[in-house]
Protein backbone atom coordinates (compact mmCIF):
# COMPACT_ATOMS: atom_id res chain seq x y z
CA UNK A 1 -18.97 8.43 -12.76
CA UNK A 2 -16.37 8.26 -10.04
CA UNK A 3 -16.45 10.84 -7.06
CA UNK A 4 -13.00 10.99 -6.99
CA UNK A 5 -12.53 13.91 -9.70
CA UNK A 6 -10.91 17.61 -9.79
CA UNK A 7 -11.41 20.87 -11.56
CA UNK A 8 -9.89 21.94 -14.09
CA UNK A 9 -8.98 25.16 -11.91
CA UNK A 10 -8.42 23.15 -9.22
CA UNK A 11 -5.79 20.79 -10.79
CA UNK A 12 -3.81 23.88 -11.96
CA UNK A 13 -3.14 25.38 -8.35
CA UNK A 14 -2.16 22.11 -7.60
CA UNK A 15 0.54 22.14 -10.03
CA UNK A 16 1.37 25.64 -9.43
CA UNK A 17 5.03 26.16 -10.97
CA UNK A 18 5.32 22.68 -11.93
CA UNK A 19 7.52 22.79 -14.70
CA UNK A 20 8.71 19.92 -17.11
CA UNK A 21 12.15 21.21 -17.21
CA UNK A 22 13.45 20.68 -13.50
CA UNK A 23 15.84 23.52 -13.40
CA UNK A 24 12.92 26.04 -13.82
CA UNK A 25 10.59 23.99 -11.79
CA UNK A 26 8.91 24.37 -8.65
CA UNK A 27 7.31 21.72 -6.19
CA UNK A 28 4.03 21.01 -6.03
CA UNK A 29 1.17 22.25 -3.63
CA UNK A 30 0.85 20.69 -0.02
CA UNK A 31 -2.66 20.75 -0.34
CA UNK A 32 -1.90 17.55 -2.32
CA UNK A 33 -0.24 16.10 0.74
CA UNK A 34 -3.01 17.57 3.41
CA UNK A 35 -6.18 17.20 1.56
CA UNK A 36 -8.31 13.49 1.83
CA UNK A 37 -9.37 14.59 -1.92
CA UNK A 38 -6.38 13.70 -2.94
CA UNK A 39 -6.12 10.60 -1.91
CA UNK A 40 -9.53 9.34 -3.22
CA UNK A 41 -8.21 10.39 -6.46
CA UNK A 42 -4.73 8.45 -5.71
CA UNK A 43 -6.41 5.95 -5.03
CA UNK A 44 -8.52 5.37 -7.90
CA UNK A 45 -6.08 6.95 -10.14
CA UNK A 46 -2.70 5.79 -9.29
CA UNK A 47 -3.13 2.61 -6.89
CA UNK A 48 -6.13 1.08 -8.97
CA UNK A 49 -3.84 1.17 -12.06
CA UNK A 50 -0.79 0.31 -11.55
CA UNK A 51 1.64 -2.57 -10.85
CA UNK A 52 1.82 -3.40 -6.96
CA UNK A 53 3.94 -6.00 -5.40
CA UNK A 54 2.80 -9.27 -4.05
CA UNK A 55 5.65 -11.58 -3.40
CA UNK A 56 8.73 -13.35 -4.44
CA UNK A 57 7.98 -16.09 -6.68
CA UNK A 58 8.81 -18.84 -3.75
CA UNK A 59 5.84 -18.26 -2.34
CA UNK A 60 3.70 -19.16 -5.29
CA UNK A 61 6.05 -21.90 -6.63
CA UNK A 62 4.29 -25.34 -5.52
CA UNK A 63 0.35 -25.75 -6.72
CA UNK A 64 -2.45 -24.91 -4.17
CA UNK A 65 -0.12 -21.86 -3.24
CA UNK A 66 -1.51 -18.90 -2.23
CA UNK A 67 -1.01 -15.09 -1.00
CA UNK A 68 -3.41 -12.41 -0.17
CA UNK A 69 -3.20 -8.37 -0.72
CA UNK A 70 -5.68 -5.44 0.08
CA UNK A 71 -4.80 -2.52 -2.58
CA UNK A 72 -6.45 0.35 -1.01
CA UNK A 73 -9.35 -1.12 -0.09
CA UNK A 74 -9.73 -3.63 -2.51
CA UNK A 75 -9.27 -7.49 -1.49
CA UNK A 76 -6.62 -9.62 -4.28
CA UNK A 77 -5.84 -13.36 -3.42
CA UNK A 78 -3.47 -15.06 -5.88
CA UNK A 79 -2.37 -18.62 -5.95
CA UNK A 80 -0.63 -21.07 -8.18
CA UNK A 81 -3.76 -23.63 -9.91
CA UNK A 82 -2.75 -27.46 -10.59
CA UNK A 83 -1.72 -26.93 -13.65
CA UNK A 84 1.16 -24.60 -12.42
CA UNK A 85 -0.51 -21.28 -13.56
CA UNK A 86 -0.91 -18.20 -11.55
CA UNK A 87 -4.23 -16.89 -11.34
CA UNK A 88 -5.36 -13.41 -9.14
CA UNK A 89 -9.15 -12.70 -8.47
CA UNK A 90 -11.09 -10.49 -5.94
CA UNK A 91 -10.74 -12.37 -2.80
CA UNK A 92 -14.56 -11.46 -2.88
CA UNK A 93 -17.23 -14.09 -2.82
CA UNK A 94 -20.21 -14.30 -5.20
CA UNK A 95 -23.03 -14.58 -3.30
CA UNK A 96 -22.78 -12.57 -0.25
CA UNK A 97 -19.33 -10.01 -1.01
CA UNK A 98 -17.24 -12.06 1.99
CA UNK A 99 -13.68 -12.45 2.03
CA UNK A 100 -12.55 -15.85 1.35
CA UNK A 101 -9.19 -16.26 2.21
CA UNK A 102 -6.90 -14.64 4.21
CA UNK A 103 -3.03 -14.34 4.36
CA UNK A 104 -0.72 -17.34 2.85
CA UNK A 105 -0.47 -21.02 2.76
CA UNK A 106 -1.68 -23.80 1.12
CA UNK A 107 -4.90 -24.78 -0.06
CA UNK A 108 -6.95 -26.96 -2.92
CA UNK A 109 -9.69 -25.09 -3.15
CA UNK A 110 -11.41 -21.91 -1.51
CA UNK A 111 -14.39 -22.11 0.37
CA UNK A 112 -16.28 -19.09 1.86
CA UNK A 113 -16.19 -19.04 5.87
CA UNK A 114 -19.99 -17.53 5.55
CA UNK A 115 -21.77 -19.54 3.89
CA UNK A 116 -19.64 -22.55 2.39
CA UNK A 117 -19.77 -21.81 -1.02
CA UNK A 118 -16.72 -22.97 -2.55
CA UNK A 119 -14.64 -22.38 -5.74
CA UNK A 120 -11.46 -24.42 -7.51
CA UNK A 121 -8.36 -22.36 -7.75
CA UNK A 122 -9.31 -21.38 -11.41
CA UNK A 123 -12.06 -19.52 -9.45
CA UNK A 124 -15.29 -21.58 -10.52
CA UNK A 125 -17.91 -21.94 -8.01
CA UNK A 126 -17.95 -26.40 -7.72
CA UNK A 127 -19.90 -25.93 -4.74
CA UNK A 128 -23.26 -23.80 -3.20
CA UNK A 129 -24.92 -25.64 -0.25
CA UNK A 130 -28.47 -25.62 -0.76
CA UNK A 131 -28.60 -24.44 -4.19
CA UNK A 132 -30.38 -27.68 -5.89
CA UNK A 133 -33.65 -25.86 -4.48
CA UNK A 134 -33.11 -22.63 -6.57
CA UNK A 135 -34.26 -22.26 -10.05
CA UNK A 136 -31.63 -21.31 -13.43
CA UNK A 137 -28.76 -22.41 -10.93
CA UNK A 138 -25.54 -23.42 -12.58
CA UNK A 139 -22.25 -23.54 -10.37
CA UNK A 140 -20.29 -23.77 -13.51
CA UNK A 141 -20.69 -20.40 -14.73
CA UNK A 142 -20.19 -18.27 -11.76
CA UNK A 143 -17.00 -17.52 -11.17
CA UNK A 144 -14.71 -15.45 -8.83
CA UNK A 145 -13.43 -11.69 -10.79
CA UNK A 146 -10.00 -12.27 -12.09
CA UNK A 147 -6.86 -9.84 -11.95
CA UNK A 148 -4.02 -9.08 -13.66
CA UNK A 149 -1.11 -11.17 -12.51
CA UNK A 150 2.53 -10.98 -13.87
CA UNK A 151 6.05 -12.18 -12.64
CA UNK A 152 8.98 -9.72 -13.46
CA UNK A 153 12.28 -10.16 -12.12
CA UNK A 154 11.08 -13.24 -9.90
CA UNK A 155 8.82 -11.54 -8.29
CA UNK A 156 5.15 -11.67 -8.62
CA UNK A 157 2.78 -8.14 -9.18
CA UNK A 158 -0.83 -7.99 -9.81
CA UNK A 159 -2.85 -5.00 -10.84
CA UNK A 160 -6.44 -4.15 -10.55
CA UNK A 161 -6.55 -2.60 -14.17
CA UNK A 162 -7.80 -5.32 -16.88
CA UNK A 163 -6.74 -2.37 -19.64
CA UNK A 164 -3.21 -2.20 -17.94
CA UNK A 165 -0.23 -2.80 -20.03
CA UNK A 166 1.93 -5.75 -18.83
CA UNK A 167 4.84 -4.77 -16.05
CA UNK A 168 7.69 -5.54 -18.20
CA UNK A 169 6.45 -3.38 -21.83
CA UNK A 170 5.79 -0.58 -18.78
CA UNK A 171 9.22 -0.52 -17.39
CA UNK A 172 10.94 -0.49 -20.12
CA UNK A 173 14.57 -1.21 -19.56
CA UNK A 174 13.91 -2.41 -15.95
CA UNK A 175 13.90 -5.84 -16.06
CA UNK A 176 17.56 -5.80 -17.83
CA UNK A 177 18.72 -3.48 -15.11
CA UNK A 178 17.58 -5.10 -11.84
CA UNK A 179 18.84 -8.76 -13.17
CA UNK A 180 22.50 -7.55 -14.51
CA UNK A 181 23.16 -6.46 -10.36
CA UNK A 182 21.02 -8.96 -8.68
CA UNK A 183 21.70 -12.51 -10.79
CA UNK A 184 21.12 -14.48 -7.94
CA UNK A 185 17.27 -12.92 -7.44
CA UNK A 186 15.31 -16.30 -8.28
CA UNK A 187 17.46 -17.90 -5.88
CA UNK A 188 17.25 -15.52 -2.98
CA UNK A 189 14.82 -16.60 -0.08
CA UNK A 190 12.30 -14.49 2.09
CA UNK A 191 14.09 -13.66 5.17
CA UNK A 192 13.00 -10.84 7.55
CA UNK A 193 10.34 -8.01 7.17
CA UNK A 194 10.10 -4.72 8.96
CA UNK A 195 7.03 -2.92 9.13
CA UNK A 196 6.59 0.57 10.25
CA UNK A 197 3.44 3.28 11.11
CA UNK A 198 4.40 7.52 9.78
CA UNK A 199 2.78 10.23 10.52
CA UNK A 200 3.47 11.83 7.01
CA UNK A 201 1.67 11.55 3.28
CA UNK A 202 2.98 8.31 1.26
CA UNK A 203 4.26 11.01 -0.98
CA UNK A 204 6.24 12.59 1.73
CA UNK A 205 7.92 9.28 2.68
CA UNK A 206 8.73 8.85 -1.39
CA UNK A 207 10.36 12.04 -2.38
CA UNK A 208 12.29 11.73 0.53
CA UNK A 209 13.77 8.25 -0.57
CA UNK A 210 14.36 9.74 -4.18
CA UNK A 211 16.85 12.20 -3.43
CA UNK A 212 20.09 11.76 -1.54
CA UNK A 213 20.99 15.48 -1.04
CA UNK A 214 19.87 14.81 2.58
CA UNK A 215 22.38 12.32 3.36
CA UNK A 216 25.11 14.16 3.98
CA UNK A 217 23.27 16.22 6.18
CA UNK A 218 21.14 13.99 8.00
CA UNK A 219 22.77 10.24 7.42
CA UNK A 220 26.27 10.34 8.76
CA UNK A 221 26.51 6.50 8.37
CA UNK A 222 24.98 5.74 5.37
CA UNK A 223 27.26 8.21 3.95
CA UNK A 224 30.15 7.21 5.52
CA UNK A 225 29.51 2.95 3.11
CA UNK A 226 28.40 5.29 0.52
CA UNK A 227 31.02 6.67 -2.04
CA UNK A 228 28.48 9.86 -2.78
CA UNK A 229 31.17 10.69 -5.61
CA UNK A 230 29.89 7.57 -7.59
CA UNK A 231 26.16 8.19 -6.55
CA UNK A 232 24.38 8.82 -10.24
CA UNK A 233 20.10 9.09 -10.27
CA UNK A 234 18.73 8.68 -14.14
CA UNK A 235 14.95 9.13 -14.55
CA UNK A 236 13.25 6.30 -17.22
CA UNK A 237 9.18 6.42 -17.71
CA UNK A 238 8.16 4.21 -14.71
CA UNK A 239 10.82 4.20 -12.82
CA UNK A 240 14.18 5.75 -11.72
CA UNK A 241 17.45 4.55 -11.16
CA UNK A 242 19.78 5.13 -7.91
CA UNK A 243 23.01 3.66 -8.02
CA UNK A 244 26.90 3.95 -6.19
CA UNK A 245 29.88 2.53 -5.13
CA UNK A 246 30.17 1.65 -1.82
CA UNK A 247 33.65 3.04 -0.35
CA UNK A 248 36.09 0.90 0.87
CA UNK A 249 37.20 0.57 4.89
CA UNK A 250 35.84 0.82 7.48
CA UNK A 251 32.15 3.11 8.07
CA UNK A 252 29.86 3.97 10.77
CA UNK A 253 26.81 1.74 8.99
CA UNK A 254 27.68 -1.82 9.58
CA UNK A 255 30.81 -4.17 8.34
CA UNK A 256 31.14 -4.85 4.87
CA UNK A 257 34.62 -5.78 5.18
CA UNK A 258 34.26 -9.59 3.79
CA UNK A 259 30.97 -8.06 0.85
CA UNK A 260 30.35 -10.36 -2.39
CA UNK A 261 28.22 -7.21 -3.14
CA UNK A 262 29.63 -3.93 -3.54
CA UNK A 263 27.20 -1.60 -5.12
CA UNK A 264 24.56 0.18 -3.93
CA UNK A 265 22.37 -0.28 -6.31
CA UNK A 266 18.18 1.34 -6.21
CA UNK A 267 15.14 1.35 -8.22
CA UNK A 268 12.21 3.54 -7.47
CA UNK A 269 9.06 1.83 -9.13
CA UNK A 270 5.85 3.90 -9.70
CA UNK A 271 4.23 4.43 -7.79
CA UNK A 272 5.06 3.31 -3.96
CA UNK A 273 7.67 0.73 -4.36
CA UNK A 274 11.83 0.77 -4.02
CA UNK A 275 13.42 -2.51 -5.30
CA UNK A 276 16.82 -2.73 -3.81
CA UNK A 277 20.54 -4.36 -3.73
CA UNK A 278 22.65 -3.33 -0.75
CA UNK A 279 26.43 -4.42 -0.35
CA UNK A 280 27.16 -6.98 1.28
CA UNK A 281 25.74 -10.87 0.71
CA UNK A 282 23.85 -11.88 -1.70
CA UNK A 283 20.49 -9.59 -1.05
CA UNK A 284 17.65 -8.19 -1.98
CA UNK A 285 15.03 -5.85 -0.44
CA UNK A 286 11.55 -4.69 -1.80
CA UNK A 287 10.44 -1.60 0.48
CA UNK A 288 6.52 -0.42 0.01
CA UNK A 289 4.71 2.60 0.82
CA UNK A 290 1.05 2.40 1.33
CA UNK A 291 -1.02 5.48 1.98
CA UNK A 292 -3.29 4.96 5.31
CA UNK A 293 -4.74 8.19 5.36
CA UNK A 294 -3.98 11.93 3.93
CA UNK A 295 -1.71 12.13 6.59
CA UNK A 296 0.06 8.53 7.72
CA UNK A 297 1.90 5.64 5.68
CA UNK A 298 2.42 2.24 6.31
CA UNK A 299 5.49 0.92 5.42
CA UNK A 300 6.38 -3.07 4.43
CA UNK A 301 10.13 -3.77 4.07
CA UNK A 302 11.05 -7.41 2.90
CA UNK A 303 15.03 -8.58 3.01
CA UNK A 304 15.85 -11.45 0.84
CA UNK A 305 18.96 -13.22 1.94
CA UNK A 306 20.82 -16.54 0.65
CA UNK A 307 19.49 -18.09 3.31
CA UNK A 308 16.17 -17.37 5.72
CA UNK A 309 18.38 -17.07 9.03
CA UNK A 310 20.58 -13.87 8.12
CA UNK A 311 24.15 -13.93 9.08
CA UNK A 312 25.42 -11.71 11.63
CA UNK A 313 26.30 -9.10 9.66
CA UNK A 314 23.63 -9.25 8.02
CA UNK A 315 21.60 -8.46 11.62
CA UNK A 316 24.00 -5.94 11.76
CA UNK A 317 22.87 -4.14 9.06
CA UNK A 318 18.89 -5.24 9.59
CA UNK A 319 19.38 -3.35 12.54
CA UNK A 320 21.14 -0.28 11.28
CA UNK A 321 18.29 0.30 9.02
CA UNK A 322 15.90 -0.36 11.79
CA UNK A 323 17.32 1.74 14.47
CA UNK A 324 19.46 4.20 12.39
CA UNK A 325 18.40 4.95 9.24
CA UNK A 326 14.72 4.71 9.26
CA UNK A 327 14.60 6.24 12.51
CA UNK A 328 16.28 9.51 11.08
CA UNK A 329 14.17 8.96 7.99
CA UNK A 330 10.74 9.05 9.48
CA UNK A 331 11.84 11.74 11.69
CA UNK A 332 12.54 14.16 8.87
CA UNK A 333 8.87 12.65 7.15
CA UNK A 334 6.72 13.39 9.97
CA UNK A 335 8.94 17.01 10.19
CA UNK A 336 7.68 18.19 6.97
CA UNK A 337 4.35 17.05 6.84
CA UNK A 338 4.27 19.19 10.00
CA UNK A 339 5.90 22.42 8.40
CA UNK A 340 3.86 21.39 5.16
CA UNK A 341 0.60 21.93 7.96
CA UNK A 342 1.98 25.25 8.38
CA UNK A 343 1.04 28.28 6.32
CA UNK A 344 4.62 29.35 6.12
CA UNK A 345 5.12 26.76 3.33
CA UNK A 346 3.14 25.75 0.17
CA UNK A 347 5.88 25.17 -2.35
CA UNK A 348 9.51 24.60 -2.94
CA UNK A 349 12.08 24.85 -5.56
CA UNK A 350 14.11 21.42 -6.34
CA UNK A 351 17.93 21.03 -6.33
CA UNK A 352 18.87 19.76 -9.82
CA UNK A 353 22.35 19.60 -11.15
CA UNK A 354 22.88 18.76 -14.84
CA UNK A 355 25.10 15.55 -13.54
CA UNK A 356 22.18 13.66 -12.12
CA UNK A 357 24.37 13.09 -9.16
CA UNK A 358 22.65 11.84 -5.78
CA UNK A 359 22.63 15.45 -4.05
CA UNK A 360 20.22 16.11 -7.04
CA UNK A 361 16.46 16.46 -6.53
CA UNK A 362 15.35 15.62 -10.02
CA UNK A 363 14.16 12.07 -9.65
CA UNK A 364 11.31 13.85 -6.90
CA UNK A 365 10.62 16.27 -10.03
CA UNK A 366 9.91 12.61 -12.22
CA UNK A 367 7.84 11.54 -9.87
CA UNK A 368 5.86 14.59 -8.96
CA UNK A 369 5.24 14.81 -13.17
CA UNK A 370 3.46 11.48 -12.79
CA UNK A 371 1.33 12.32 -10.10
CA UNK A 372 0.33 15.26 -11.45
CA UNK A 373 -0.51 12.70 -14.83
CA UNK A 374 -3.15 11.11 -12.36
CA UNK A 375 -4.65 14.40 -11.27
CA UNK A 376 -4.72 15.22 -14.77
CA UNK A 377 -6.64 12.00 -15.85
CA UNK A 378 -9.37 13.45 -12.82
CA UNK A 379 -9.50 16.72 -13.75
CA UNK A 380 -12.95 17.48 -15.47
């Protein structure tokens, strides 16, 4: 039975005033964002189950291929086999529990760095020094734990959940969406990734990114590339959609004057991933939010360009988002988990508007409805 498991009375203060319609709704309760509980239960719940991003296809494209992931706590290596199929396993061995591989390269078969024992890139054990002198011994039939792999949109997600329902029948109309702005995705190459440390919940750092009724307020220069008239948010299942014009002339962000890309285009994936379309080049980013602790996030932010070397304007806007925009971002983050400390504040109301426009908070209300699914499923 897992540990990670709520009362029913306690799972109903955490949803409070939670309502499903978001115009009579209220947040839900900080304790969510202050308590470790919750993030055992997130954990298991949320992070153990669901779809989480590896890596752009490229870097599983040529056999003996391989990348490595820890989701919360749990040790994935994936690779591409000769036969040109992606497998995923535990990056666990066997006979002792050691890691086998780490980070990404190249490789024909893995071999333990403890004791030797080796296995093909289907995941059979070929090889166990010493093991002739053992009785009922047959390499053949011990083999590494396999995971859900899938590619969707060109990019490559595994899941720890064998009972998990493939990526694409999740997301519904996803897929469709993401390739209709982003046609050039398979051809797109890894270029730059920015990583950084928060001192707020992982759920802090996501409703923040799913409502733009900040921006006005506290991102001057995004605002000024963003037409916030055209800015429309639409809630589906899995995911939700954030998409807007960007305005014409000149802006405070960085130079889109000469842009093949014009839209500002944004997916919100359950449950800790953005997928993203900026204007500009040819681009695409996929930002990630991984919970450290109750109370800190660790953020990965990959930029696929055209090319690996971005263009200058392209550094131009890498470093907006680096120096600008994230840095007023995690400011406001690590701001409310503070006031969220506080007992001044337990609870909040969100700011819908029947348009779905981007000053709207309903996408946050989405997403708070499927956490509070999770709690649900460990609630006892």
């Amino acid at each position: 039975m897992s540990e990670a498991q709520l009362s029913r009375e306690e799972f109903l203060r955490i949803r409070g005033q939670y309502d499903e319609t978001p115009v009579r709704s209220h947040s839900i309760d900080t304790r969510c964002y202050l308590d470790p509980k919750f993030l055992k239960i997130e954990r298991e719940q949320i992070f153990h189950r669901s779809w989480q991003f590896l890596c752009h296809e490229e870097k599983l494209r040529d056999p003996g291929s391989y990348v490595t992931l820890n989701v919360q706590g749990q040790p994935v290596v994936a690779m591409r086999n000769p036969n040109g199929e992606l497998k995923a396993f535990y990056n666990v061995c066997k006979h002792r529990g050691h890691e086998l591989i780490f980070g990404e390269g190249r490789t024909k078969k893995l071999t333990c760095p403890y004791h030797a024992w080796t296995y093909n890139l289907d995941g059979v054990l070929v090889v166990a020094p010493r093991s002739e002198h053992i009785e009922n011994f047959n390499t053949g039939k011990i083999c590494l734990e396999p995971v859900q792999i899938e590619v969707f949109c060109h990019l490559v997600f595994v899941n720890l959940d064998p009972k998990a329902a493939p990526l694409a029948e999740q997301a519904g109309n996803l897929a469709s969406e993401v390739m209709s702005f982003a046609p050039d995705l398979a051809n797109l190459t890894f270029s730059t990734r920015l990583t950084y440390h928060i001192r707020a919940n992982w759920k802090s750092v996501v409703d923040n990114f799913l409502e733009c009724y900040h921006c006005p307020v506290a991102h001057k220069g995004f605002s000024s590339m963003i037409d916030m008239d055209t800015y429309k948010v639409e809630t589906h299942g899995i995911y939700s959609s954030h998409m807007a014009k960007a305005r014409s002339g000149a802006n405070s962000a960085y130079n889109i004057e000469n842009a093949t890309v014009n839209d500002h285009a944004v997916w919100f994936l359950w449950p800790n991933m953005t997928l993203m379309r900026y204007p500009g080049r040819g681009n695409f980013m996929v930002w990630r939010f991984y919970p450290v602790s109750e109370t800190e996030t660790y953020e990965e932010f990959d930029f696929f360009f055209e090319t690996a070397e971005p263009t200058e304007s392209e550094k131009e806007a890498l470093a907006f988002i680096d120096d600008v925009l994230q840095v007023e971002d995690i400011n406001l983050v690590e701001s409310v988990q503070r006031g969220m400390s506080t007992p001044a504040f337990n609870s909040g109301r969100y700011m819908v508007d029947v348009e779905g426009s981007g000053l709207s908070e309903h996408a946050v209300h989405h997403f708070h409805g499927l956490v509070l699914d999770a709690y649900r499923r460990a609630s006892v």
